[in-house]
Protein backbone atom coordinates (compact mmCIF):
# COMPACT_ATOMS: atom_id res chain seq x y z
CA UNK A 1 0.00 0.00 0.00
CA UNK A 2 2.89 2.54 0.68
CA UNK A 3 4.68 1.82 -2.69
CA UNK A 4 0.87 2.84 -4.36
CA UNK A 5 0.69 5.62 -2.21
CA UNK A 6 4.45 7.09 -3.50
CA UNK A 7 3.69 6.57 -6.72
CA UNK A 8 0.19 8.21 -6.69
CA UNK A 9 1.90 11.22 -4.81
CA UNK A 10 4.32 11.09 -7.66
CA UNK A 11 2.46 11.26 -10.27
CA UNK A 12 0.32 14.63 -8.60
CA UNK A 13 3.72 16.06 -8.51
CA UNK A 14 4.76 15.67 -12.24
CA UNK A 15 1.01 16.34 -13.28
CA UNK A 16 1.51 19.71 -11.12
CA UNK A 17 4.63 20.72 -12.67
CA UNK A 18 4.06 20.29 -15.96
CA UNK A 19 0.52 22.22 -15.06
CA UNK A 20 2.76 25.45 -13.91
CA UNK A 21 5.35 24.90 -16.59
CA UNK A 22 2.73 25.04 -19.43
CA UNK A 23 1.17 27.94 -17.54
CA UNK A 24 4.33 30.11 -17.37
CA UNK A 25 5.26 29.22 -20.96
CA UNK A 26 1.75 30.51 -22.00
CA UNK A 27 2.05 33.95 -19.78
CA UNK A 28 5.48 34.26 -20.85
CA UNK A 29 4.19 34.08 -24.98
CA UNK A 30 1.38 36.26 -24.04
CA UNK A 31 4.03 38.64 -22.26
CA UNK A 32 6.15 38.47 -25.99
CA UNK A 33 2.65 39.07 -27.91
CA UNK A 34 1.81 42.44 -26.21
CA UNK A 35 5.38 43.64 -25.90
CA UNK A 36 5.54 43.18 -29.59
CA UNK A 37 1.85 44.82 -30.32
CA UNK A 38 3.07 47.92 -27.52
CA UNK A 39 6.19 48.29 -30.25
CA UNK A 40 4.22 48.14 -33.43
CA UNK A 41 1.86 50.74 -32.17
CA UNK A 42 4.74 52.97 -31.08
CA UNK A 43 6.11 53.00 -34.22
CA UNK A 44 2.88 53.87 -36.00
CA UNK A 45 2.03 56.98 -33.73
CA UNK A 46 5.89 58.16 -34.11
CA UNK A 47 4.92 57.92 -38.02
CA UNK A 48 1.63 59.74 -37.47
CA UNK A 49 2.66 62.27 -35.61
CA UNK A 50 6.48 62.67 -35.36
CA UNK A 51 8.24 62.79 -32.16
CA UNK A 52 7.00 65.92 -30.66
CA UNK A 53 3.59 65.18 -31.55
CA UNK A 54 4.05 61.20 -29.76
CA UNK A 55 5.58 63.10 -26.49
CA UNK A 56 3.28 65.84 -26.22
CA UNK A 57 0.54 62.80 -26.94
CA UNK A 58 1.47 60.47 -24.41
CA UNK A 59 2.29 63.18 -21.79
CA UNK A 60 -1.50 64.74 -22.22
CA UNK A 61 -2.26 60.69 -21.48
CA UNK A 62 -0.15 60.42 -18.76
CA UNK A 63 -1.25 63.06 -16.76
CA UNK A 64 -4.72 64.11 -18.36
């Protein structure tokens, strides 16, 4: 009965790991997504509106 015990414990161990590993690899590609869409829209509104036009932008943003 112990050595079923072990192995059941075991097994909840790897299932829980590989749980939080394929939950950190998903926030981490999430993280890479919306890092990537932040950039892309950066770039746009410095070709919209040049750089003074982007700072003065996100400072009216920033503090209303």
């Amino acid at each position: 009965m112990t050595a079923n015990t072990q192995t059941a414990t075991r097994n909840q161990a790897e299932v829980g790991y590989e749980t939080s590993k394929f939950a950190l690899g998903v926030g981490i590609a999430s993280a890479a997504m919306i890092g990537l869409w932040a950039t892309a829209c950066m770039a746009s509104a410095l070709l919209s509106n040049g750089l003074g036009g982007t700072v003065k932008a996100l400072f009216t943003a920033i503090t209303g």
